[in-house]
Each structure stands twice: as C-alpha cells, then as structure tokens.
PDB file of N, CA and C in Angstrom:
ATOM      1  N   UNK A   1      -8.141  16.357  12.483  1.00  0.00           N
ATOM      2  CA  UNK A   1      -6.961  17.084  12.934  1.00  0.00           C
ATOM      3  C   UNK A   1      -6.428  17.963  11.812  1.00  0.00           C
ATOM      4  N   UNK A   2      -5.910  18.908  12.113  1.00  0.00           N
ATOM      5  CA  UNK A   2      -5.447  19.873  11.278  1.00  0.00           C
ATOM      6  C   UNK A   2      -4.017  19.505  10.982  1.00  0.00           C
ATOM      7  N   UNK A   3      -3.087  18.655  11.370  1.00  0.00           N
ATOM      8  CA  UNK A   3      -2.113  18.742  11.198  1.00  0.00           C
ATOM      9  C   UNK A   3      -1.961  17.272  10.374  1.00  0.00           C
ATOM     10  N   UNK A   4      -3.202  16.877   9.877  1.00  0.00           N
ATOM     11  CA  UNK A   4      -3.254  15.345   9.073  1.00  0.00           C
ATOM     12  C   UNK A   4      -2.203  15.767   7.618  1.00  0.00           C
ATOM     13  N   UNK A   5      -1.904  15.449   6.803  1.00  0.00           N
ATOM     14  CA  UNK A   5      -1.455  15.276   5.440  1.00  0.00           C
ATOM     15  C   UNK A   5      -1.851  13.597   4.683  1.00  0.00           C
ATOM     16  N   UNK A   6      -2.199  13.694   3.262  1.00  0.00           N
ATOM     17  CA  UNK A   6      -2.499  12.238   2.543  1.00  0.00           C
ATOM     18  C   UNK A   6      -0.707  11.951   2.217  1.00  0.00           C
ATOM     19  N   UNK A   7      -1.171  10.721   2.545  1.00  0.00           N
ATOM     20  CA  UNK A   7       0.206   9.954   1.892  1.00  0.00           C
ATOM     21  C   UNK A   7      -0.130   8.836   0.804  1.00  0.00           C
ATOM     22  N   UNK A   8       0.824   8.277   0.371  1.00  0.00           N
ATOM     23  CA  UNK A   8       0.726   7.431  -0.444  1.00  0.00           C
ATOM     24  C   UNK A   8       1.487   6.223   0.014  1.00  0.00           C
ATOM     25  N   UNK A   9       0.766   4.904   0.097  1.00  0.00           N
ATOM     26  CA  UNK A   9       2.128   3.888   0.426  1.00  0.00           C
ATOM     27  C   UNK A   9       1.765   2.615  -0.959  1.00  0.00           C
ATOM     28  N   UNK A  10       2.842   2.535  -1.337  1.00  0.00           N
ATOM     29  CA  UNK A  10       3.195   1.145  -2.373  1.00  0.00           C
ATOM     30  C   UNK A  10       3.432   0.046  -1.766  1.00  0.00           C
ATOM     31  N   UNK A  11       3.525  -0.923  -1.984  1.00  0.00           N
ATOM     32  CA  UNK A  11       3.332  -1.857  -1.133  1.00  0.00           C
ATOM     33  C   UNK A  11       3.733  -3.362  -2.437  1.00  0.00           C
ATOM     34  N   UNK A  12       4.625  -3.806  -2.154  1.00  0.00           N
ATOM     35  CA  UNK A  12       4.955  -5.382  -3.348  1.00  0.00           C
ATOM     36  C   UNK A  12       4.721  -6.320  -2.464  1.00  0.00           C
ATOM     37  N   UNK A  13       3.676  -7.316  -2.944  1.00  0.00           N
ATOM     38  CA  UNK A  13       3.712  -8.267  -2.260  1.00  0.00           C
ATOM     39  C   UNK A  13       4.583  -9.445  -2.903  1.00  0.00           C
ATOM     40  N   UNK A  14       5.022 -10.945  -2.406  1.00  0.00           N
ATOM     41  CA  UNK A  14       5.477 -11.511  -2.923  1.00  0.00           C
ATOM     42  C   UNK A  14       4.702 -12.079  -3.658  1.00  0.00           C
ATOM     43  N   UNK A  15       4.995 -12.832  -5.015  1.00  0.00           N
ATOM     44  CA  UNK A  15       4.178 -13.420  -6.278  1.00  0.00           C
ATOM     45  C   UNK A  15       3.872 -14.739  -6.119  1.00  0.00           C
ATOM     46  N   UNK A  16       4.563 -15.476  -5.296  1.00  0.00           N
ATOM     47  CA  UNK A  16       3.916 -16.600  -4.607  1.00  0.00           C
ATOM     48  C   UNK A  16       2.602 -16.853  -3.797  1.00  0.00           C
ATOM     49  N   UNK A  17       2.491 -15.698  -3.104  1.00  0.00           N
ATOM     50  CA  UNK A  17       0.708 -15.613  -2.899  1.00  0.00           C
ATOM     51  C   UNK A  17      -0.492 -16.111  -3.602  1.00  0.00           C
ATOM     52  N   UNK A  18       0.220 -15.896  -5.141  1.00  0.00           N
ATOM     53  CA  UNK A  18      -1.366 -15.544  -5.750  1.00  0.00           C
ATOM     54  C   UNK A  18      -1.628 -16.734  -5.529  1.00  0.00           C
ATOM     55  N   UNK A  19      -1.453 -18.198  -5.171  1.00  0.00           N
ATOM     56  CA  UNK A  19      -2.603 -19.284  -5.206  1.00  0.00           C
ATOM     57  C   UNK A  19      -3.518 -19.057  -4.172  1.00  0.00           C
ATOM     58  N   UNK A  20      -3.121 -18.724  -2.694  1.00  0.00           N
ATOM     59  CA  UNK A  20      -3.801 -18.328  -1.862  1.00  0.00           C
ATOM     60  C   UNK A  20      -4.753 -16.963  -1.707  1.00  0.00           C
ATOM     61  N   UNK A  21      -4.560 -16.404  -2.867  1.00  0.00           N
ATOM     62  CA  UNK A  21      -5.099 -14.983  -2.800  1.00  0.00           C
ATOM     63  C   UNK A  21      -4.559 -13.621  -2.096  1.00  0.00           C
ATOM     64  N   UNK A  22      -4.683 -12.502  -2.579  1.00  0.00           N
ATOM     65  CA  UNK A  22      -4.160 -11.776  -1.619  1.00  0.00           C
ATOM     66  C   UNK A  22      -4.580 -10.865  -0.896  1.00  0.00           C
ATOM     67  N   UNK A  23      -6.058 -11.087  -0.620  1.00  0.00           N
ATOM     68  CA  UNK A  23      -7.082  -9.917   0.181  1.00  0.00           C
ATOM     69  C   UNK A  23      -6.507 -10.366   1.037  1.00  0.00           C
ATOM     70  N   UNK A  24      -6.048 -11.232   1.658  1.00  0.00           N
ATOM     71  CA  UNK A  24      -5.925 -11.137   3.913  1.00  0.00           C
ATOM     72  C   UNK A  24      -4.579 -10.321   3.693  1.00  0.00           C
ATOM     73  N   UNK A  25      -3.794 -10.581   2.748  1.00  0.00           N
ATOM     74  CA  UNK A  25      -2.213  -9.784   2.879  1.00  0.00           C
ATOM     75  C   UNK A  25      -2.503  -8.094   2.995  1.00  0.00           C
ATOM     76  N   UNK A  26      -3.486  -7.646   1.601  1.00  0.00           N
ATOM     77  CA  UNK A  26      -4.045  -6.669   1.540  1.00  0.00           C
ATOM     78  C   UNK A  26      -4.987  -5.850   3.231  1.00  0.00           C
ATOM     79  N   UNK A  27      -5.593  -6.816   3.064  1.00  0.00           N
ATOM     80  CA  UNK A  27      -6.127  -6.581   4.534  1.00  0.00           C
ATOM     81  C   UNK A  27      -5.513  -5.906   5.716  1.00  0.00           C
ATOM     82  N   UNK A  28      -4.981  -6.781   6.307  1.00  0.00           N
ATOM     83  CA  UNK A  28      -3.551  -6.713   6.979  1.00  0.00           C
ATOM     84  C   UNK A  28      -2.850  -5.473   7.182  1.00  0.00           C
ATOM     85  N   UNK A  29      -2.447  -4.838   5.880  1.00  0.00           N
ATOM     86  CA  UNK A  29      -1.795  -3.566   5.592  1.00  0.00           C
ATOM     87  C   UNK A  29      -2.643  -2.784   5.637  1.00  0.00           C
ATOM     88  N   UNK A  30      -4.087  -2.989   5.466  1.00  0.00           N
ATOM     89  CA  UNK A  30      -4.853  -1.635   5.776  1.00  0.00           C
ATOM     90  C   UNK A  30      -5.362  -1.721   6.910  1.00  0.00           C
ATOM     91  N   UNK A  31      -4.751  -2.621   7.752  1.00  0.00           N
ATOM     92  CA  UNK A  31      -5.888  -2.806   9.217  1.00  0.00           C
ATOM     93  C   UNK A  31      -4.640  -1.731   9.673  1.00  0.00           C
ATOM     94  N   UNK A  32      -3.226  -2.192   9.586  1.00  0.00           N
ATOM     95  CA  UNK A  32      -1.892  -1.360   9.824  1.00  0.00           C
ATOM     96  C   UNK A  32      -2.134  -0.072   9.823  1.00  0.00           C
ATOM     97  N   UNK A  33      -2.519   0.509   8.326  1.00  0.00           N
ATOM     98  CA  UNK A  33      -2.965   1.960   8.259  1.00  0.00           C
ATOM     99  C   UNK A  33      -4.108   2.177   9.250  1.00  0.00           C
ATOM    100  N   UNK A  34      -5.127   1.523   9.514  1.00  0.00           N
ATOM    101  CA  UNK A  34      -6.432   2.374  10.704  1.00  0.00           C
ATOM    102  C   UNK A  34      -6.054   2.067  11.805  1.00  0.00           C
ATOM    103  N   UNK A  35      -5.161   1.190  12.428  1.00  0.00           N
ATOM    104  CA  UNK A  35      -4.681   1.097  13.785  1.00  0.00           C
ATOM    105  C   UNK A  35      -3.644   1.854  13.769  1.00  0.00           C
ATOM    106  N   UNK A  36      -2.960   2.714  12.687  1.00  0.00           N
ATOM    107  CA  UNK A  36      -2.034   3.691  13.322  1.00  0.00           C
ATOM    108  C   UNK A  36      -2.949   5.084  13.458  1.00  0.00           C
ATOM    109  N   UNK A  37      -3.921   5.357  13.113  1.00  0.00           N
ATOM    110  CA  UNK A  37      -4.797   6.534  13.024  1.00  0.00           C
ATOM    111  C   UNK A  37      -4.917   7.353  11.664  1.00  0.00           C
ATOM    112  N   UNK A  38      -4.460   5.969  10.584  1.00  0.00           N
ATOM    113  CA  UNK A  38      -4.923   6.929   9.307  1.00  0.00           C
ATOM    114  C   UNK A  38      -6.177   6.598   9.050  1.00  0.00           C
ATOM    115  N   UNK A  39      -7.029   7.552   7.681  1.00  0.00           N
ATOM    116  CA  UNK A  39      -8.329   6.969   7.354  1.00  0.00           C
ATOM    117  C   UNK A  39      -7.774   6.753   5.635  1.00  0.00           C
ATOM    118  N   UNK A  40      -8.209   5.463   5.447  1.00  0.00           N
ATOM    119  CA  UNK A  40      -8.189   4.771   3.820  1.00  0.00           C
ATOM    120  C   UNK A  40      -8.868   6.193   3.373  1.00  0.00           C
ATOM    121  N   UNK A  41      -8.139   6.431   2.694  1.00  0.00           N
ATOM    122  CA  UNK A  41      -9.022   7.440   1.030  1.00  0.00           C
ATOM    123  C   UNK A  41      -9.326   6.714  -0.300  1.00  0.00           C
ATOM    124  N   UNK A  42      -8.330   5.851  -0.635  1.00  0.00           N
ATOM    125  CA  UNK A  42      -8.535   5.325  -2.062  1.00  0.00           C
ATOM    126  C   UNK A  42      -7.422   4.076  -1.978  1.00  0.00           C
ATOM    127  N   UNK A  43      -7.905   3.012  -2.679  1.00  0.00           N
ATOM    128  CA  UNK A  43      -7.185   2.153  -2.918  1.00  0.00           C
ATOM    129  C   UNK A  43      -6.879   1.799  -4.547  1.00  0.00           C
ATOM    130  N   UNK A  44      -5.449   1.524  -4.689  1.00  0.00           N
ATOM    131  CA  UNK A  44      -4.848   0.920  -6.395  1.00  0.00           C
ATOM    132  C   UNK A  44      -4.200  -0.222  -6.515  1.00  0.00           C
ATOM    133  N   UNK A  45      -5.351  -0.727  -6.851  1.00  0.00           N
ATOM    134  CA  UNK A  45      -4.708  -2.534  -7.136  1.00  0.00           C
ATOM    135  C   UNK A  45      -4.054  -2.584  -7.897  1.00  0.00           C
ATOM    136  N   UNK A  46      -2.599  -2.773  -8.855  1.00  0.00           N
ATOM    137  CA  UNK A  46      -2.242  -2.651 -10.115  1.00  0.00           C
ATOM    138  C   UNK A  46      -2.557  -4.252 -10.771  1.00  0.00           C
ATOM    139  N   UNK A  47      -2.240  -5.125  -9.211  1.00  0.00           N
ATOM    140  CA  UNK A  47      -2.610  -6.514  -9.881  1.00  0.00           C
ATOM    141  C   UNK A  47      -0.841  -7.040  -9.920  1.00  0.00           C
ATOM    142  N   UNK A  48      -0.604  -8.090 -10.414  1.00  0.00           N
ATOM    143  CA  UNK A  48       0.903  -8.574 -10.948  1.00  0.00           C
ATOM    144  C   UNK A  48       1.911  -8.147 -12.081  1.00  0.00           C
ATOM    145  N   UNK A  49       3.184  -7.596 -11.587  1.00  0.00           N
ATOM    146  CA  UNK A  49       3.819  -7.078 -12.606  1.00  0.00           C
ATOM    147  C   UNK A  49       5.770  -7.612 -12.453  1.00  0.00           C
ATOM    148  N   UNK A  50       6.079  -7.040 -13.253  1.00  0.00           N
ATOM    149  CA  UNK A  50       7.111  -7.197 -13.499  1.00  0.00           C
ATOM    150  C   UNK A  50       8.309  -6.467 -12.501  1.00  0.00           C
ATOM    151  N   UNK A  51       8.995  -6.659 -11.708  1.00  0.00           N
ATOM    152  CA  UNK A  51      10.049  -5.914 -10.956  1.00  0.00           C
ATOM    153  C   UNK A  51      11.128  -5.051 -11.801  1.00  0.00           C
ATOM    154  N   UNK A  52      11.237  -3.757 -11.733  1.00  0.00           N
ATOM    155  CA  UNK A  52      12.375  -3.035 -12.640  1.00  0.00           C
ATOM    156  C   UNK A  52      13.964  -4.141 -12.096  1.00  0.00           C
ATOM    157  N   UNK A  53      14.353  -4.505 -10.645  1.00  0.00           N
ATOM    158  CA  UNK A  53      14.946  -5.439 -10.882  1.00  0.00           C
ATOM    159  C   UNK A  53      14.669  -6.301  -9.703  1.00  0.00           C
ATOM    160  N   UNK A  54      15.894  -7.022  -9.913  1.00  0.00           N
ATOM    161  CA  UNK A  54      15.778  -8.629  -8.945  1.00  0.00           C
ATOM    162  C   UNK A  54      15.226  -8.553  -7.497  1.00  0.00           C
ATOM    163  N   UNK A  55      14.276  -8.407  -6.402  1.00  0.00           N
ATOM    164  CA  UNK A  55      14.399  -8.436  -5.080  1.00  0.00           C
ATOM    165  C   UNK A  55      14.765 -10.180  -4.406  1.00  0.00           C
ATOM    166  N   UNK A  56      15.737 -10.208  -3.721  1.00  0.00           N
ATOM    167  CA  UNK A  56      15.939 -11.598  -3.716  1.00  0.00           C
ATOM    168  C   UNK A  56      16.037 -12.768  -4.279  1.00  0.00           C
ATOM    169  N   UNK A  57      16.019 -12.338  -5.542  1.00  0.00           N
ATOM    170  CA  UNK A  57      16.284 -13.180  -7.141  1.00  0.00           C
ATOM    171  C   UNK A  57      14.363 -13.371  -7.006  1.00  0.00           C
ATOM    172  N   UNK A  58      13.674 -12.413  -7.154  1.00  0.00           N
ATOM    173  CA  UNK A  58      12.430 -12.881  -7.368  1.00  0.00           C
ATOM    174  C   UNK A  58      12.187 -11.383  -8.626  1.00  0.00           C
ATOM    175  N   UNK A  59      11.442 -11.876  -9.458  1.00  0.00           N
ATOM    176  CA  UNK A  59      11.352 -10.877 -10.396  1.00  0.00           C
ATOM    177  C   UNK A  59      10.188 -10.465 -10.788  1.00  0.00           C
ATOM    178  N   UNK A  60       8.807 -10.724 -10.177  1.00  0.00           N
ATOM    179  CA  UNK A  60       7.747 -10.323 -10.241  1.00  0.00           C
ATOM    180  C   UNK A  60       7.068  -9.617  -8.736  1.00  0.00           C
ATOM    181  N   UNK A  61       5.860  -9.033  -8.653  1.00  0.00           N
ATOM    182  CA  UNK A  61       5.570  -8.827  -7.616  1.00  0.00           C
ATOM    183  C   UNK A  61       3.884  -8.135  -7.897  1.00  0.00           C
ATOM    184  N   UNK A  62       3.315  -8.931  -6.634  1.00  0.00           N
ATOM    185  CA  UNK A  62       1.438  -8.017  -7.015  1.00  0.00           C
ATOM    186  C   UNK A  62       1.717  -6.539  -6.229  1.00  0.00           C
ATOM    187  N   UNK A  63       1.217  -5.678  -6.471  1.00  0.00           N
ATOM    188  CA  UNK A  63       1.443  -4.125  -6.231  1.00  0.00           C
ATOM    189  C   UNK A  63       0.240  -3.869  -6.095  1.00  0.00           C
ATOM    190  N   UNK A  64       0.407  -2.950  -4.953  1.00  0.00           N
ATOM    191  CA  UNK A  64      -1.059  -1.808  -4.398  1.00  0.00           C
ATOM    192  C   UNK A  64      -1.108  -0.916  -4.010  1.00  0.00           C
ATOM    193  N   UNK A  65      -1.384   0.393  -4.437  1.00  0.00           N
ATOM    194  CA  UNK A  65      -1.526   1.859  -3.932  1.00  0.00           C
ATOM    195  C   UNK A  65      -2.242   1.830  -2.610  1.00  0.00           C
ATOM    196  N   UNK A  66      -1.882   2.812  -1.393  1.00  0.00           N
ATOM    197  CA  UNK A  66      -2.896   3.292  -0.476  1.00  0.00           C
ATOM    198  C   UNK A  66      -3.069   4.255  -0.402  1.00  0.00           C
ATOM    199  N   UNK A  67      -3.978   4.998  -0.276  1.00  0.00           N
ATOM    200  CA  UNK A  67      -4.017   6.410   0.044  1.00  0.00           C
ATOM    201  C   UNK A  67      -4.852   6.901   1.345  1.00  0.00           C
ATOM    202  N   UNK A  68      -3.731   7.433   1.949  1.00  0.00           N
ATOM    203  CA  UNK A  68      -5.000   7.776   3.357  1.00  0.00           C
ATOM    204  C   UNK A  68      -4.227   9.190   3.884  1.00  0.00           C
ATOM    205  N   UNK A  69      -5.143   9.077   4.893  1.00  0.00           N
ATOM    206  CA  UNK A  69      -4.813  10.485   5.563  1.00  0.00           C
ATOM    207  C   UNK A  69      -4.531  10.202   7.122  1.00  0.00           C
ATOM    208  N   UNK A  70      -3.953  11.177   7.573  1.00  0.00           N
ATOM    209  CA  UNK A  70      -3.098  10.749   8.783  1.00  0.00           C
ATOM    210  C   UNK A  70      -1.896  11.760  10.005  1.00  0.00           C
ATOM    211  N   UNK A  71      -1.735  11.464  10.570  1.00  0.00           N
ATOM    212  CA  UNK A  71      -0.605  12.905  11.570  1.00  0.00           C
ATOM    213  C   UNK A  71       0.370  11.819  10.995  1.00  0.00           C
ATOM    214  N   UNK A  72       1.662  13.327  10.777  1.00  0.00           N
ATOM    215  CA  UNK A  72       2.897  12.842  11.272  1.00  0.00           C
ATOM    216  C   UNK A  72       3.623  11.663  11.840  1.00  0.00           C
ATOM    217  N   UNK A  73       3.048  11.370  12.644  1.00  0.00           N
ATOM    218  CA  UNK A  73       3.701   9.727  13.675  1.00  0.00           C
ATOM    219  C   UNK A  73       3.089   8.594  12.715  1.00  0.00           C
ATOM    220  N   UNK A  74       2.014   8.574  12.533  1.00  0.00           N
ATOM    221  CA  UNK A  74       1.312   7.089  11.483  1.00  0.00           C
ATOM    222  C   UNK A  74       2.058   6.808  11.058  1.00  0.00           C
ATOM    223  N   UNK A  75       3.074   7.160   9.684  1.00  0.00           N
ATOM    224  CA  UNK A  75       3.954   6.551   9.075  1.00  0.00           C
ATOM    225  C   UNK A  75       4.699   6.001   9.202  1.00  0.00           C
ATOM    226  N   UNK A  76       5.637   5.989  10.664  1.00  0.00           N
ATOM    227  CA  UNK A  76       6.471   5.339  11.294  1.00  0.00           C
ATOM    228  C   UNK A  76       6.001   3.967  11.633  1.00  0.00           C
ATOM    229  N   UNK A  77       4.396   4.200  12.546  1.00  0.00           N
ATOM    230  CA  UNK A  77       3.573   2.845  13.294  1.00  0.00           C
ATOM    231  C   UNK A  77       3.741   2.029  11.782  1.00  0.00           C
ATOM    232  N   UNK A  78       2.843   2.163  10.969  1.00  0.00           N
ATOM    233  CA  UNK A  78       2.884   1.883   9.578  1.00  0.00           C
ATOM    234  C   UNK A  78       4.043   0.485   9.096  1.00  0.00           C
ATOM    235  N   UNK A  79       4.792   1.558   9.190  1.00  0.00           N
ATOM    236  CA  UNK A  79       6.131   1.078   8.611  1.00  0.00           C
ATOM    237  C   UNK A  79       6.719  -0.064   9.352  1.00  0.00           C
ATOM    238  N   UNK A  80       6.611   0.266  10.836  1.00  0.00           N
ATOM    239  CA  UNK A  80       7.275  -0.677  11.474  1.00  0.00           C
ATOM    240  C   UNK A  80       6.146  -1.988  11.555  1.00  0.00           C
ATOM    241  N   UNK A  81       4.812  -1.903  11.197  1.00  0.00           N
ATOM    242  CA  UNK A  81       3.572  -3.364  11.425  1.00  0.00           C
ATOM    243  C   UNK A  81       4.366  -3.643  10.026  1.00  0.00           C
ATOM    244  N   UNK A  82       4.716  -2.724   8.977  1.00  0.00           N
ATOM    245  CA  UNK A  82       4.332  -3.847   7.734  1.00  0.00           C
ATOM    246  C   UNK A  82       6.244  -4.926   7.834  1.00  0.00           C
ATOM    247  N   UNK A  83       7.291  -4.068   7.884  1.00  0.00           N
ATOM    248  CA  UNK A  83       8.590  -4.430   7.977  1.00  0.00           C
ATOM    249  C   UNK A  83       8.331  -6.175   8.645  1.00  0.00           C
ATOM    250  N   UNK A  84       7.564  -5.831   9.665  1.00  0.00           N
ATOM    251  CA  UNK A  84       7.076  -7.437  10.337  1.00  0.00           C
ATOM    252  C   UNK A  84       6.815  -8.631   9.096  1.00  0.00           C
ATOM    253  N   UNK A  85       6.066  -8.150   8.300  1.00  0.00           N
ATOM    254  CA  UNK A  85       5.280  -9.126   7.272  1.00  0.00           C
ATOM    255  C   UNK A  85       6.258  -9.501   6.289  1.00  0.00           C
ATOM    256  N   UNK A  86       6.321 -11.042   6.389  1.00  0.00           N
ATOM    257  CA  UNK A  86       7.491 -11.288   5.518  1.00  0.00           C
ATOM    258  C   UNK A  86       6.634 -11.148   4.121  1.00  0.00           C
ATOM    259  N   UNK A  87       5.683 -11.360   3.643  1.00  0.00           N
ATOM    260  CA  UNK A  87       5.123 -11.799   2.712  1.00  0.00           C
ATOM    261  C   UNK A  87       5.426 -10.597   1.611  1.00  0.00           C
ATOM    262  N   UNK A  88       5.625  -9.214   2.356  1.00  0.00           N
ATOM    263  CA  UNK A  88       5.654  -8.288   2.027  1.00  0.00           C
ATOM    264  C   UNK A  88       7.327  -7.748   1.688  1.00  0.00           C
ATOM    265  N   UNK A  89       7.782  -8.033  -0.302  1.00  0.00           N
ATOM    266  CA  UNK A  89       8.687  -7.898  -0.660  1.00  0.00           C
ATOM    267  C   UNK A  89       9.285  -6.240  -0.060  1.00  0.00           C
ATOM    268  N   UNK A  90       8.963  -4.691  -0.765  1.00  0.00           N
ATOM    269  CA  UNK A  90       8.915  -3.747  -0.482  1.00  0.00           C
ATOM    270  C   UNK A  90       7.728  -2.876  -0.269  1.00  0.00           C
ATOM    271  N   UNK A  91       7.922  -1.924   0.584  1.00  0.00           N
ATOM    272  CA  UNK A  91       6.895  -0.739   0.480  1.00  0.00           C
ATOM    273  C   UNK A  91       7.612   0.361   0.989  1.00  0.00           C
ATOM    274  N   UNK A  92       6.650   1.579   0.483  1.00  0.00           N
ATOM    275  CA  UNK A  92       7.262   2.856   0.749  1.00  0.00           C
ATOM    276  C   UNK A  92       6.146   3.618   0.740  1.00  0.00           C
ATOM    277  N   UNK A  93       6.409   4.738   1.944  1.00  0.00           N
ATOM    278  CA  UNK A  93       4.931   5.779   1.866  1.00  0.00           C
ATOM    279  C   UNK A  93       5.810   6.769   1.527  1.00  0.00           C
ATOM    280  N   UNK A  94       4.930   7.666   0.931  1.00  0.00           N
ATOM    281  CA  UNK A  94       5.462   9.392   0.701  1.00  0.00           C
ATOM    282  C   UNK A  94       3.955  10.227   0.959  1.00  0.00           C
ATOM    283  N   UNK A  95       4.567  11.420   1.051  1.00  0.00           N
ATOM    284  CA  UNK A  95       3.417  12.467   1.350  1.00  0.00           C
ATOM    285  C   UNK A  95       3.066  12.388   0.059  1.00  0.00           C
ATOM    286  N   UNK A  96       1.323  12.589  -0.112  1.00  0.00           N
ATOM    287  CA  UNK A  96       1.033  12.935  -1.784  1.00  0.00           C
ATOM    288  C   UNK A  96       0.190  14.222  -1.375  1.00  0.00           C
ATOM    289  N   UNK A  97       1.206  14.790  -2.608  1.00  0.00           N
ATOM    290  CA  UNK A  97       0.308  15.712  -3.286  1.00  0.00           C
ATOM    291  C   UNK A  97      -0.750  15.931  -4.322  1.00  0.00           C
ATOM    292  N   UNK A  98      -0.246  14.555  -5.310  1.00  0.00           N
ATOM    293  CA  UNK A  98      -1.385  14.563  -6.821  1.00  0.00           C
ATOM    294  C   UNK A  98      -1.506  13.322  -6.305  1.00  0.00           C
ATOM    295  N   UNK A  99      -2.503  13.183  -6.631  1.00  0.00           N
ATOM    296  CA  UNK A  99      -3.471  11.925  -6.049  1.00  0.00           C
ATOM    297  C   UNK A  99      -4.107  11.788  -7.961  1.00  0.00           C
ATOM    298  N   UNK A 100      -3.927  10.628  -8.361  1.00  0.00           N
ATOM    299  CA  UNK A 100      -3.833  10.640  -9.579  1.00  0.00           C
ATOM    300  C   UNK A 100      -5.364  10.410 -10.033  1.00  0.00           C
ATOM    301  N   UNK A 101      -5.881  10.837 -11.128  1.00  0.00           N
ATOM    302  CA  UNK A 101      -7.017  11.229 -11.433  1.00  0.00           C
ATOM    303  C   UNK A 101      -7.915   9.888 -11.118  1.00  0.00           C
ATOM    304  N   UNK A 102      -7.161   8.782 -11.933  1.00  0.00           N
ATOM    305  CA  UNK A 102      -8.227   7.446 -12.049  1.00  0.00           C
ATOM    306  C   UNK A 102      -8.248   7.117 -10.273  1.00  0.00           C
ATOM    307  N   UNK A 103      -7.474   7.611  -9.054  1.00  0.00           N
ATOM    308  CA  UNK A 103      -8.068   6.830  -8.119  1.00  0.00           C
ATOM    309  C   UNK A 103      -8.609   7.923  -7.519  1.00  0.00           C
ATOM    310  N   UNK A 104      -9.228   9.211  -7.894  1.00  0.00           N
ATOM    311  CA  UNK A 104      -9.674   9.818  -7.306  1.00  0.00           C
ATOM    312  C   UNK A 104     -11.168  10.215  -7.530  1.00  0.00           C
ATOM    313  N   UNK A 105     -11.276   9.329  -9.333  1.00  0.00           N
ATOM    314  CA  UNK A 105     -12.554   9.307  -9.218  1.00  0.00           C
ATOM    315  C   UNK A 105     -13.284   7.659  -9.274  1.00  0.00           C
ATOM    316  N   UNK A 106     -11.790   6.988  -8.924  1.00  0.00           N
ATOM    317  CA  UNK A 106     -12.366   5.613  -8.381  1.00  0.00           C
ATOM    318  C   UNK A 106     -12.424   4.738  -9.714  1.00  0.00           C
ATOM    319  N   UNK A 107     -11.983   4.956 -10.958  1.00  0.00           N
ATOM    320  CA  UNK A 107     -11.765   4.537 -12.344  1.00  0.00           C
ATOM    321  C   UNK A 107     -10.365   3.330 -12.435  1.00  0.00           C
ATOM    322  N   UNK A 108     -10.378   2.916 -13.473  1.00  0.00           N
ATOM    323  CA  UNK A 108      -9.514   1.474 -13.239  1.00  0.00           C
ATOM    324  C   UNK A 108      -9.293   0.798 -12.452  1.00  0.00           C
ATOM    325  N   UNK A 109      -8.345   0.394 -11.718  1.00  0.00           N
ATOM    326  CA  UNK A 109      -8.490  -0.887 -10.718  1.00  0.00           C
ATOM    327  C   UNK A 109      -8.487  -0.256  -8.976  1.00  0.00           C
ATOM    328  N   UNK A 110      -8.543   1.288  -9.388  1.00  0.00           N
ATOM    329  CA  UNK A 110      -8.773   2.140  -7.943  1.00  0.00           C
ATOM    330  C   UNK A 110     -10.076   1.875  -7.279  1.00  0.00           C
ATOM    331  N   UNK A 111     -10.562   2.118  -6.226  1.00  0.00           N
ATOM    332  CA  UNK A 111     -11.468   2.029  -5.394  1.00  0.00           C
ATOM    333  C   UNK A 111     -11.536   3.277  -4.790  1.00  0.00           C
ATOM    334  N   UNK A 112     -12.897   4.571  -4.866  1.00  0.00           N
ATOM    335  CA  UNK A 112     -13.093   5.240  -4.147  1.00  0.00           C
ATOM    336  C   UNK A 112     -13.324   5.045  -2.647  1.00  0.00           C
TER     337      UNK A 112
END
C-alpha cells in the first residue's frame, strides 16, 4: 500500500518476567503488530534496564524496539491488543523516520 509509513513502538515489559522468560510476552506484541496489518522490519532487544522513574513503585523494566510498517489505523488496533496485557508496564509507537543504523543493518541486539 502506498499509504503504509514505518513506525516505531517501545514497549517495557515488567521485570518480574525474567524467570519465566520473555519471548511469549515478546511474541504476543508482535503477533499484535501482524494481526493489525503491519509487517515486522527490525527488532531491538535492549534487554533489562533501569526506569528514568518509578512506574508503580517498580524501577526496572526489559525494553524492546519494533519496527514495522503499516496504514494509518494499525496503530490504534496495536495499541488497544497491547493496553490489554498487564505484563506490559508502558509502550508507545511513533512514526519513524531514522531508523537507527545498528537495527538497520541488524548489529547489536537488533535483528534484521
């Protein structure tokens, strides 16, 4: 479609996961993105980090870039599958324009 644009969505999961792992959480959010009609471009694991501040008095969180492509309406479908997932502290999509070098040639913890 011509009227697609790439977005970017961030995504915190909660830090209590990690014993269970967090590919099905991961999963999940990208099944979200191809059942709204985006296509995955690149994925950014950052892995576990530190929260700039408190979400619910929790102060860590595992973080993951998405990058896909998509119409207009996706972002909404998107938004409203992930809002469902408690597991899922915050996320936010934006339109991207710079798609940052290491996940575009698939370098550090990105995935072409």
């Amino acid at each position: 479609m011509e009227d697609q644009k790439i977005y970017e969505m961030a995504t915190i999961f909660r830090p209590e996961l990690e014993e269970a792992g967090f590919d099905k959480y991961i999963e999940a959010v990208e099944k979200s993105i191809v059942s709204a009609g985006g296509e995955i471009i690149a994925k950014d694991d950052w892995g576990m980090r530190e929260l700039a501040y408190p979400i619910k008095k929790i102060t860590s969180g595992y973080y993951v870039f998405h990058y896909f492509k998509a119409d207009h309406a996706a972002p909404h479908k998107i938004r409203d599958a992930v809002m469902l997932n408690e597991n899922v502290l915050r996320h936010m999509i934006i339109i991207n324009e710079y798609m940052p070098d290491s996940v575009k040639k698939g370098g550090g913890d990105g995935e072409a």
